[in-house]
N, C-alpha and C. Protein backbone atom coordinates (compact mmCIF):
# COMPACT_ATOMS: atom_id res chain seq x y z
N UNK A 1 49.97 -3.95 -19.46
CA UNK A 1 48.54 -4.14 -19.40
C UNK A 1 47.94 -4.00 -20.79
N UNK A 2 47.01 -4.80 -21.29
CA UNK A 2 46.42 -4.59 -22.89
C UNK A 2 45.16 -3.43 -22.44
N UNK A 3 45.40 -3.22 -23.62
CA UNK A 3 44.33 -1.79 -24.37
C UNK A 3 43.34 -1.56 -23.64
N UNK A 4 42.61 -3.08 -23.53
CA UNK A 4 41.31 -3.61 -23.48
C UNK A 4 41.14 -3.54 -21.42
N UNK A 5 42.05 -3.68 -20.86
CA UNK A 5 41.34 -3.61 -19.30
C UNK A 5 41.92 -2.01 -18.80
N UNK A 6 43.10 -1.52 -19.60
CA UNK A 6 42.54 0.06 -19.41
C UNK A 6 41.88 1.04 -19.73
N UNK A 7 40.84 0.85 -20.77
CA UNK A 7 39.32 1.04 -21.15
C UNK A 7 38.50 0.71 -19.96
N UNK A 8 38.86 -0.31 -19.54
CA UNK A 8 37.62 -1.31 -19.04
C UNK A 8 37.67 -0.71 -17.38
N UNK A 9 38.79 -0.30 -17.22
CA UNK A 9 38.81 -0.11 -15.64
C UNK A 9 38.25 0.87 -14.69
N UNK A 10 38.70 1.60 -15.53
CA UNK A 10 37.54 3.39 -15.21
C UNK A 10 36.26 2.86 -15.03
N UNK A 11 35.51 2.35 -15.86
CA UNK A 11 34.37 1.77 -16.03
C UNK A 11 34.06 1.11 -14.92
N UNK A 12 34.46 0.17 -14.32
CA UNK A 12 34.17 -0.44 -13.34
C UNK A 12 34.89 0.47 -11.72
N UNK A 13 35.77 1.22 -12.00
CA UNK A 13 36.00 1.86 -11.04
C UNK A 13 34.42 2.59 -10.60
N UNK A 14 34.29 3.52 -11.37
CA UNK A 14 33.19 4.01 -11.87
C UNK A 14 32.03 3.48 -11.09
N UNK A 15 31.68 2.26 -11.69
CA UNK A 15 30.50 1.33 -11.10
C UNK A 15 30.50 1.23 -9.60
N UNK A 16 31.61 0.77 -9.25
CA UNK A 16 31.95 0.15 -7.67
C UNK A 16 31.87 1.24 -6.95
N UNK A 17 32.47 2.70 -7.27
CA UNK A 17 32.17 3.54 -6.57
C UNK A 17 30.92 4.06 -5.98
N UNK A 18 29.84 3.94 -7.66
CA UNK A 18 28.35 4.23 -7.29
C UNK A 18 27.88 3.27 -6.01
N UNK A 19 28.47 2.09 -6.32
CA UNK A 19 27.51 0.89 -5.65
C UNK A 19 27.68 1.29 -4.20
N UNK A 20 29.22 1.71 -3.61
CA UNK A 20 29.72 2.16 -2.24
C UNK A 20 28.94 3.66 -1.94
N UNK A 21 28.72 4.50 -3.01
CA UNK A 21 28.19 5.67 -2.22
C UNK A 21 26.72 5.84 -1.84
N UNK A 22 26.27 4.98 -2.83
CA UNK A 22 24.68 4.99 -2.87
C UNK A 22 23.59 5.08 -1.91
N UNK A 23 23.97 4.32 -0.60
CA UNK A 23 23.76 4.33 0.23
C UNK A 23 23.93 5.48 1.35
N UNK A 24 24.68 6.34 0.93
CA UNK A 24 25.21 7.27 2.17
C UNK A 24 24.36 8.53 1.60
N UNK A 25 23.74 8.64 0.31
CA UNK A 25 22.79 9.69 0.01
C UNK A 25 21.56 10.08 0.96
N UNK A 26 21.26 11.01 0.32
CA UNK A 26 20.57 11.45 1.33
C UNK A 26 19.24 11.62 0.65
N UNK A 27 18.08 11.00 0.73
CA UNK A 27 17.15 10.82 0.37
C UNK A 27 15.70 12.72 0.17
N UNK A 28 16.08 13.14 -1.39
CA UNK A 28 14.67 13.83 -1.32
C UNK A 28 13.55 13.75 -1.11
N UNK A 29 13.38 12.92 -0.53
CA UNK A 29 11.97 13.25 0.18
C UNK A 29 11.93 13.01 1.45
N UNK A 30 12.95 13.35 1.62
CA UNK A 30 13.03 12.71 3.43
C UNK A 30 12.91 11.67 4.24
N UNK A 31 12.80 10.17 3.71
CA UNK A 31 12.00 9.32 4.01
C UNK A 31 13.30 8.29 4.36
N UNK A 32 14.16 7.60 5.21
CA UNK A 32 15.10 7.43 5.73
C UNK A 32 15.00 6.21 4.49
N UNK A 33 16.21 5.66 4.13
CA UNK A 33 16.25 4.54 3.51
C UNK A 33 15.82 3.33 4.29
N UNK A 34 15.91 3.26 5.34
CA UNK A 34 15.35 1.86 5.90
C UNK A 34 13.84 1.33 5.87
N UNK A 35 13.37 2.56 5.50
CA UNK A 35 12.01 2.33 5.25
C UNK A 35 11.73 2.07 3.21
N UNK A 36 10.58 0.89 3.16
CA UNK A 36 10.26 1.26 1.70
C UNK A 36 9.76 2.14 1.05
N UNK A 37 9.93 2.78 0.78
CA UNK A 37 9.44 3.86 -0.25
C UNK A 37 8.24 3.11 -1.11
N UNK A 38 8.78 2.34 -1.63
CA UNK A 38 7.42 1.72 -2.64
C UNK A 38 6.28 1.50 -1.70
N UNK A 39 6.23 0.66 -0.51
CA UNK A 39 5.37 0.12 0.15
C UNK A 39 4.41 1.49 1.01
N UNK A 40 5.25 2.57 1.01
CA UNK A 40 4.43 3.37 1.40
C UNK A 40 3.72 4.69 0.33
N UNK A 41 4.79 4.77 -0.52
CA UNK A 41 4.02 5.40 -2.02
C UNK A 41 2.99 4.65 -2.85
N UNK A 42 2.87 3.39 -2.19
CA UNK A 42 1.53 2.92 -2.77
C UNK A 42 0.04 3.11 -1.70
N UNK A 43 0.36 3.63 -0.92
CA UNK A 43 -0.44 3.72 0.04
C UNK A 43 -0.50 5.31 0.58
N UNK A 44 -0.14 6.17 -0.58
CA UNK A 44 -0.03 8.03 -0.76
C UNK A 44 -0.75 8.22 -1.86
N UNK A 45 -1.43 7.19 -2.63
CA UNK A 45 -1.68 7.89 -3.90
C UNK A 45 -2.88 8.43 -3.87
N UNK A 46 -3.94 7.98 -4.89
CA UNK A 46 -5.44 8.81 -4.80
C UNK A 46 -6.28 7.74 -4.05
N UNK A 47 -5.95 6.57 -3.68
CA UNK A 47 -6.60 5.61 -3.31
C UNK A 47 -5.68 5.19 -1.24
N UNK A 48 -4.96 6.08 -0.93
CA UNK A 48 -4.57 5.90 0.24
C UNK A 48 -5.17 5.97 1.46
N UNK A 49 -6.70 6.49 1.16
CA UNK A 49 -7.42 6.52 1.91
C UNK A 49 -8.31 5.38 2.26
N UNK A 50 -8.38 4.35 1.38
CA UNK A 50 -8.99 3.37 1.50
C UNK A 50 -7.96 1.89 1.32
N UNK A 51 -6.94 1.89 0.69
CA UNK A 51 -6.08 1.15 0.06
C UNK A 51 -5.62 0.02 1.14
N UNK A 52 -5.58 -1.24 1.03
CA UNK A 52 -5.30 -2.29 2.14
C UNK A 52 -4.35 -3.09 1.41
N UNK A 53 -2.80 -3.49 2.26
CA UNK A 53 -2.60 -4.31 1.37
C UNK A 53 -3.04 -5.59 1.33
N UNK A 54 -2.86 -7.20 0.51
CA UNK A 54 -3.57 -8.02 0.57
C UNK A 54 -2.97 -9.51 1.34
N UNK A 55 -1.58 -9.71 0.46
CA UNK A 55 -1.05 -10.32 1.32
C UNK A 55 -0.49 -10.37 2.62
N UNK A 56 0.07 -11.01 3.62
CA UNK A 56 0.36 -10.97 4.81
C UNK A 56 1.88 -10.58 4.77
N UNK A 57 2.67 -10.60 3.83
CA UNK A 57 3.83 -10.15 3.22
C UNK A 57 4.18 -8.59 3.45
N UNK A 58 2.95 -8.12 2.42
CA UNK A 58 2.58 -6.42 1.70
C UNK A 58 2.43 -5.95 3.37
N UNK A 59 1.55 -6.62 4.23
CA UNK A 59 0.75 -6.15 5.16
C UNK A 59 1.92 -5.60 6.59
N UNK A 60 2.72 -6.90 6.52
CA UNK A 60 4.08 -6.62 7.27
C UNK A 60 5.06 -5.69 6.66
N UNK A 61 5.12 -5.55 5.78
CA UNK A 61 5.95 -4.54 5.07
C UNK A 61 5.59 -3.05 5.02
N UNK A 62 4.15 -2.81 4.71
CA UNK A 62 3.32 -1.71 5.01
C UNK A 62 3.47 -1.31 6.69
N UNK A 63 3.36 -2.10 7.58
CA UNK A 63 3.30 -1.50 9.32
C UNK A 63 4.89 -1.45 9.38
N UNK A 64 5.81 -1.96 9.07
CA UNK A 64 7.27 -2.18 9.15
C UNK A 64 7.94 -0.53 8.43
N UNK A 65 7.37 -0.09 7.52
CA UNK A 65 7.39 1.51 6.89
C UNK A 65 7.03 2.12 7.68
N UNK A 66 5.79 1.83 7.92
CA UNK A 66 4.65 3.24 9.29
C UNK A 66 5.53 3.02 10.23
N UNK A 67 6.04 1.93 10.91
CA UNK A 67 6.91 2.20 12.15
C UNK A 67 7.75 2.75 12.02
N UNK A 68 9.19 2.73 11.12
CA UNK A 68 10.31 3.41 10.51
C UNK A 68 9.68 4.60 10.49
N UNK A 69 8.61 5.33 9.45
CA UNK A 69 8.69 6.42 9.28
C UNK A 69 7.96 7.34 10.39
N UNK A 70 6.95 6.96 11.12
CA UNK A 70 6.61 7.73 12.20
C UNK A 70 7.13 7.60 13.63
N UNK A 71 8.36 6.58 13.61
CA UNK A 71 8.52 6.07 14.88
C UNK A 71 7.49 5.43 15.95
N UNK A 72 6.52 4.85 15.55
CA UNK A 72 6.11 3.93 16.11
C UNK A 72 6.69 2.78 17.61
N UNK A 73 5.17 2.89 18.63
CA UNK A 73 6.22 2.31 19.65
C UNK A 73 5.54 0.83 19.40
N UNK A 74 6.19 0.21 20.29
CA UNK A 74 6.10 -1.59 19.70
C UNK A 74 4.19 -1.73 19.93
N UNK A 75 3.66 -1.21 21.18
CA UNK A 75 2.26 -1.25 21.21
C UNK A 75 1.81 -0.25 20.20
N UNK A 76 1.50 0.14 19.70
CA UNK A 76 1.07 1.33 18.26
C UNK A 76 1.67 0.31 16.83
N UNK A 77 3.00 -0.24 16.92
CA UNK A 77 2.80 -1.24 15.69
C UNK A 77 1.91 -2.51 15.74
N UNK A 78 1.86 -3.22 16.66
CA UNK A 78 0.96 -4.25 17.14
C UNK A 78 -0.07 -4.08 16.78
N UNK A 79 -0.51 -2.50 17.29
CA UNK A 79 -2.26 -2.12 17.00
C UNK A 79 -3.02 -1.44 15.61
N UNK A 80 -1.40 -1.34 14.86
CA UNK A 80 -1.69 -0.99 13.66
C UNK A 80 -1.93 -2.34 12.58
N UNK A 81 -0.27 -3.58 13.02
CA UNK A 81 -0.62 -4.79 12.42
C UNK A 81 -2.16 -5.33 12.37
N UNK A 82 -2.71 -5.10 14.04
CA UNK A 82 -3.88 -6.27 13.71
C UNK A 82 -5.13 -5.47 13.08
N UNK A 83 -5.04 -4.10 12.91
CA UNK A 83 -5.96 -3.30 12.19
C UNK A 83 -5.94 -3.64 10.35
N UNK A 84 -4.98 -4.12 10.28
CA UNK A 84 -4.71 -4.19 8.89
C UNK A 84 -4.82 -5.58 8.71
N UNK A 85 -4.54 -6.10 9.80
CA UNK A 85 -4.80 -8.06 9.26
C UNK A 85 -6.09 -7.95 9.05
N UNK A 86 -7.41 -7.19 10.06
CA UNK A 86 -8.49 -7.22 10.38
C UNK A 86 -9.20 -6.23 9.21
N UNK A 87 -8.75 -5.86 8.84
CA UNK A 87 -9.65 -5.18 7.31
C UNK A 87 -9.11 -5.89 6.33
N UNK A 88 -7.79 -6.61 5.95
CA UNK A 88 -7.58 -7.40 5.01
C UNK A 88 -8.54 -8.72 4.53
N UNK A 89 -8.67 -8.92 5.73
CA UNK A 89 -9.49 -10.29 6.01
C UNK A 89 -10.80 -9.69 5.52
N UNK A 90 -11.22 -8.60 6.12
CA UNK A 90 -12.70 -8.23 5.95
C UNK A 90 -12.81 -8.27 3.87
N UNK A 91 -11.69 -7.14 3.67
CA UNK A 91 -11.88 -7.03 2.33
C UNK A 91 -11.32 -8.52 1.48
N UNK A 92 -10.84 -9.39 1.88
CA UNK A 92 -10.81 -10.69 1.07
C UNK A 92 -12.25 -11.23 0.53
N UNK A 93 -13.34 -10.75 1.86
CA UNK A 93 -14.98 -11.44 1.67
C UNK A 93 -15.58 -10.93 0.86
N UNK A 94 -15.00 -8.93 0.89
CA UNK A 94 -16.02 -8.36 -0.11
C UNK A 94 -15.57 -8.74 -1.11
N UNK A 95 -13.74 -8.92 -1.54
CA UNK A 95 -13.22 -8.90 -2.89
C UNK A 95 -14.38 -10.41 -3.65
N UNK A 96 -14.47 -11.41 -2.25
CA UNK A 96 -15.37 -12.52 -3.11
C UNK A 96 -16.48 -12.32 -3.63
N UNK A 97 -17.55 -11.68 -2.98
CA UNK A 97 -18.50 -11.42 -3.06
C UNK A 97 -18.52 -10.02 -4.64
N UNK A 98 -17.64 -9.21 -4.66
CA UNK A 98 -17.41 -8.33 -5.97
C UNK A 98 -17.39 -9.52 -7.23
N UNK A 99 -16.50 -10.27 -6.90
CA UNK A 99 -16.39 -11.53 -7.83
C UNK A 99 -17.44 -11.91 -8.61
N UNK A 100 -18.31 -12.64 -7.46
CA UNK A 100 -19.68 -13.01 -7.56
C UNK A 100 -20.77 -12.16 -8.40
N UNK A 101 -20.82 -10.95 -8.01
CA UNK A 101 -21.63 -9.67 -8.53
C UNK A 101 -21.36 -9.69 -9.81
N UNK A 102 -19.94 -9.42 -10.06
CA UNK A 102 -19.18 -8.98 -11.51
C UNK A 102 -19.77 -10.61 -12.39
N UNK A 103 -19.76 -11.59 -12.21
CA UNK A 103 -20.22 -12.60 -12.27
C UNK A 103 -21.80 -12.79 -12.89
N UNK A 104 -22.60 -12.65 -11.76
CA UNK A 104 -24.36 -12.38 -11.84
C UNK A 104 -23.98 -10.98 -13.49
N UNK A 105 -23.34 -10.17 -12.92
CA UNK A 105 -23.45 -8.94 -14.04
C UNK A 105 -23.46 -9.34 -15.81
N UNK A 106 -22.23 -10.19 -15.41
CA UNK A 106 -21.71 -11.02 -16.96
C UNK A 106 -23.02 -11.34 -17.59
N UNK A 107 -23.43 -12.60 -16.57
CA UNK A 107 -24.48 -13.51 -16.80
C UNK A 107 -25.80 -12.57 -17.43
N UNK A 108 -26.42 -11.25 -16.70
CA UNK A 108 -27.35 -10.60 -17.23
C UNK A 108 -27.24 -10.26 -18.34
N UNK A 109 -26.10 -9.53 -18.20
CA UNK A 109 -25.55 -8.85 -20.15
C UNK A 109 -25.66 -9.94 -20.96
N UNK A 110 -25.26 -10.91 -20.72
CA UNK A 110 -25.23 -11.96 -21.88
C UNK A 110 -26.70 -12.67 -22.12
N UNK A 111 -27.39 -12.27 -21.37
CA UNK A 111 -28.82 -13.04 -21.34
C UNK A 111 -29.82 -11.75 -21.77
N UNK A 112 -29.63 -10.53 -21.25
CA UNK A 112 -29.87 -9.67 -22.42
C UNK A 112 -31.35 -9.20 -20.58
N UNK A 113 -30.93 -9.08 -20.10
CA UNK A 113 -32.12 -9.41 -18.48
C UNK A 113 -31.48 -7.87 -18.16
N UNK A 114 -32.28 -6.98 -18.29
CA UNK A 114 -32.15 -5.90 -18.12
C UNK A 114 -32.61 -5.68 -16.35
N UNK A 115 -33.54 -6.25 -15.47
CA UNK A 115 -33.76 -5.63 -14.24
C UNK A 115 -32.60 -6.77 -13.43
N UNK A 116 -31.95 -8.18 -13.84
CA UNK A 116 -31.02 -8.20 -13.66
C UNK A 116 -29.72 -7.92 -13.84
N UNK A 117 -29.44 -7.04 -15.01
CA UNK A 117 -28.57 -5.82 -14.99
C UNK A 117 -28.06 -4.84 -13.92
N UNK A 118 -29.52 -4.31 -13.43
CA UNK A 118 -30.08 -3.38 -12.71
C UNK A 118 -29.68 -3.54 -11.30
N UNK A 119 -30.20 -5.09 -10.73
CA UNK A 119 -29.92 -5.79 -9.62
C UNK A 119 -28.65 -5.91 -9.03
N UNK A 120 -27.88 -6.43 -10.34
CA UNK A 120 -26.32 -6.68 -10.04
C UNK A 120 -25.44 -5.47 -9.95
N UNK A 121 -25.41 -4.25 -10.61
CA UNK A 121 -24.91 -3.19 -10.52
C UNK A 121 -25.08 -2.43 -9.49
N UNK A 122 -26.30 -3.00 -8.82
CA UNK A 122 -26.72 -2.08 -7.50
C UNK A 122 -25.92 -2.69 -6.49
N UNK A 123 -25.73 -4.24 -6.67
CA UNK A 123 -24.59 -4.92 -6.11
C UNK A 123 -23.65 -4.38 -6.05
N UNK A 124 -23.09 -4.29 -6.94
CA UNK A 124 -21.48 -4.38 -7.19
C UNK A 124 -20.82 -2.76 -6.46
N UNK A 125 -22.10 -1.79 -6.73
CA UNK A 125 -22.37 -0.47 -6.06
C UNK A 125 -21.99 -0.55 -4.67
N UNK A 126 -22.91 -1.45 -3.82
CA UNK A 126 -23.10 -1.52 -2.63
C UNK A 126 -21.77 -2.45 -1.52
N UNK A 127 -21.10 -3.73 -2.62
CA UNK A 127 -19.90 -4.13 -2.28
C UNK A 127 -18.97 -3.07 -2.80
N UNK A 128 -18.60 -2.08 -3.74
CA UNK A 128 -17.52 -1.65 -3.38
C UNK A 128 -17.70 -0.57 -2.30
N UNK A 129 -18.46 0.54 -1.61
CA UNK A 129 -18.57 0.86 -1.32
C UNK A 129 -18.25 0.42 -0.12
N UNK A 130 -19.01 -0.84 0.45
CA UNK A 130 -18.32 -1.33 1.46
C UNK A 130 -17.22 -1.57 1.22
N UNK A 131 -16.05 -2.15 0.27
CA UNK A 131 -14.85 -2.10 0.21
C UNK A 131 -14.11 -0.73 0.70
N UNK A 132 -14.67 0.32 0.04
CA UNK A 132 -13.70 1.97 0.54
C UNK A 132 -14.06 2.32 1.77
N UNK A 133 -15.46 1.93 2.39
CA UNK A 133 -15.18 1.69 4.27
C UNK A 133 -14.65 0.99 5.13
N UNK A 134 -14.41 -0.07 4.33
CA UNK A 134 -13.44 -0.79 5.03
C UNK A 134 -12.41 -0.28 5.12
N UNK A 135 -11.48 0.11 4.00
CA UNK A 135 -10.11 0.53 4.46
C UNK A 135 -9.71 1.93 4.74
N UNK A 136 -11.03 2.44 4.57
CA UNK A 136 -10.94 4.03 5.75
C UNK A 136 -11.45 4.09 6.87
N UNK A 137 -12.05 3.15 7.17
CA UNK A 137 -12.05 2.72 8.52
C UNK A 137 -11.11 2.56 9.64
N UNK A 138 -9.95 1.46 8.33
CA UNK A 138 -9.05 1.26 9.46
C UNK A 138 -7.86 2.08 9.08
N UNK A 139 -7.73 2.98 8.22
CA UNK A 139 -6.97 3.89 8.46
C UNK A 139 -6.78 4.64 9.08
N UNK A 140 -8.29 4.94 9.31
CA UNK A 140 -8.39 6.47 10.51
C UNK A 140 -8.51 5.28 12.01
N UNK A 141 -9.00 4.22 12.18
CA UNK A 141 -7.98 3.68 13.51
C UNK A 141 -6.99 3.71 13.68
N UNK A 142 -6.58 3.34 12.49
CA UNK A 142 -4.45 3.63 13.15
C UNK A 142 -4.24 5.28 13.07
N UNK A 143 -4.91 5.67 12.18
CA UNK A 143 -4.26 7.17 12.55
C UNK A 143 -5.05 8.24 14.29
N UNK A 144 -5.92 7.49 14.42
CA UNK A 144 -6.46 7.76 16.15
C UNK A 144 -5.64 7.47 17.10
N UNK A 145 -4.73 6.31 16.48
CA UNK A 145 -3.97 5.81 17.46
C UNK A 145 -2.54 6.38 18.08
N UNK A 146 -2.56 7.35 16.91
CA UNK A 146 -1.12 8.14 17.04
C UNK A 146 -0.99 9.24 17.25
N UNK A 147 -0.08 9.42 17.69
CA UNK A 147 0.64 10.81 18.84
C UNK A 147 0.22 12.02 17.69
N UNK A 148 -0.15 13.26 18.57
CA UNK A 148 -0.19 14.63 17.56
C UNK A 148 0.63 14.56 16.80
N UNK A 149 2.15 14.49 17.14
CA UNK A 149 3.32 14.74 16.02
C UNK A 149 3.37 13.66 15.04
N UNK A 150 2.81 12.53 15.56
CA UNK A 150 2.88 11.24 14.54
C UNK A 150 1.76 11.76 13.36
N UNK A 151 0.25 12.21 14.11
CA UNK A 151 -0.20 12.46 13.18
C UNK A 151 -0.09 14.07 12.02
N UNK A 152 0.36 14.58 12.46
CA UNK A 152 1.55 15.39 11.62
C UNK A 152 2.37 14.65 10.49
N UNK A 153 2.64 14.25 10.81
CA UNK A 153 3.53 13.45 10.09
C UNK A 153 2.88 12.62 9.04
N UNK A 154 2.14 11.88 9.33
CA UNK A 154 0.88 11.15 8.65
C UNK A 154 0.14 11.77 7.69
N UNK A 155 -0.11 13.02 7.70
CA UNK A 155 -0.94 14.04 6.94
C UNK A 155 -0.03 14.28 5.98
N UNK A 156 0.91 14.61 6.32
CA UNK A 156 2.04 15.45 5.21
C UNK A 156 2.28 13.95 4.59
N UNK A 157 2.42 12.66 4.63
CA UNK A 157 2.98 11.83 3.90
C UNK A 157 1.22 11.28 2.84
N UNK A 158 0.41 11.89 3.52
CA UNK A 158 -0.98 11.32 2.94
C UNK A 158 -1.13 12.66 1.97
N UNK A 159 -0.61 13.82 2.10
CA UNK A 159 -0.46 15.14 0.88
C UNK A 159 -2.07 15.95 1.32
């Protein structure tokens, strides 16, 4: 055998082994591997109380975690999916309407219109605000919806 693939072999022994055990770990934070971790650590942070995801992708992937991790029964995922289609949708109108505001806002600053300054900021005030009721709205629906121990569970993953 040359020099060069008994250097090389450890190395890849090495590798292949990680790749085979990796899976059989056992996760610190408790959170079973079948579930995403990302998809639900984005929805733990300082904004989890209001946080929606946007696409229909994120949105299936987000209830597909909550089911894995709280055990969810098929009616409780259903009623969590259409809670989240149904504030997604809602917050797509405000995200337009923020648009719009941030927009009018530009337009004042640059025109130098100080009570339209005034106007638009009170806007932009009043759409996000409705944005962070929207998605604590339907958070605390899905979390109404679930068993004492589920919501146990829910708390400790919300910190």
């Amino acid at each position: 055998m040359e020099r060069r693939a008994l250097v090389a072999l450890p190395g890849i022994a090495a590798f292949a082994a990680s790749r085979v055990f990796a899976d059989t770990r056992v996760s610190d934070t408790g959170i079973p591997p079948t579930i995403s971790r990302k998809a639900l650590v984005k929805q733990t942070g300082s904004k989890s109380s209001y946080k929606i995801p946007r696409s229909v992708a994120k949105q299936t992937k987000y209830v597909n975690s909550l089911a894995a991790f709280l055990t969810l029964t098929t009616a409780q995922k259903q009623q969590a999916a259409s809670i989240v289609a149904s504030a997604a949708s809602s917050a797509t109108q405000i995200h337009a309407n923020l648009k719009t505001a941030r927009k009018a806002l530009r337009t004042a600053v640059t025109s130098n219109d100080s009570g339209g300054i005034q106007q638009a900021a009170a806007t932009l005030g009043t759409l996000t605000s409705q944005h962070v009721v929207n998605g604590a709205l339907a958070h605390a629906a899905i979390f109404a919806g679930l068993t004492p121990e589920q919501q146990a569970k829910m708390s400790q993953l919300l910190g």
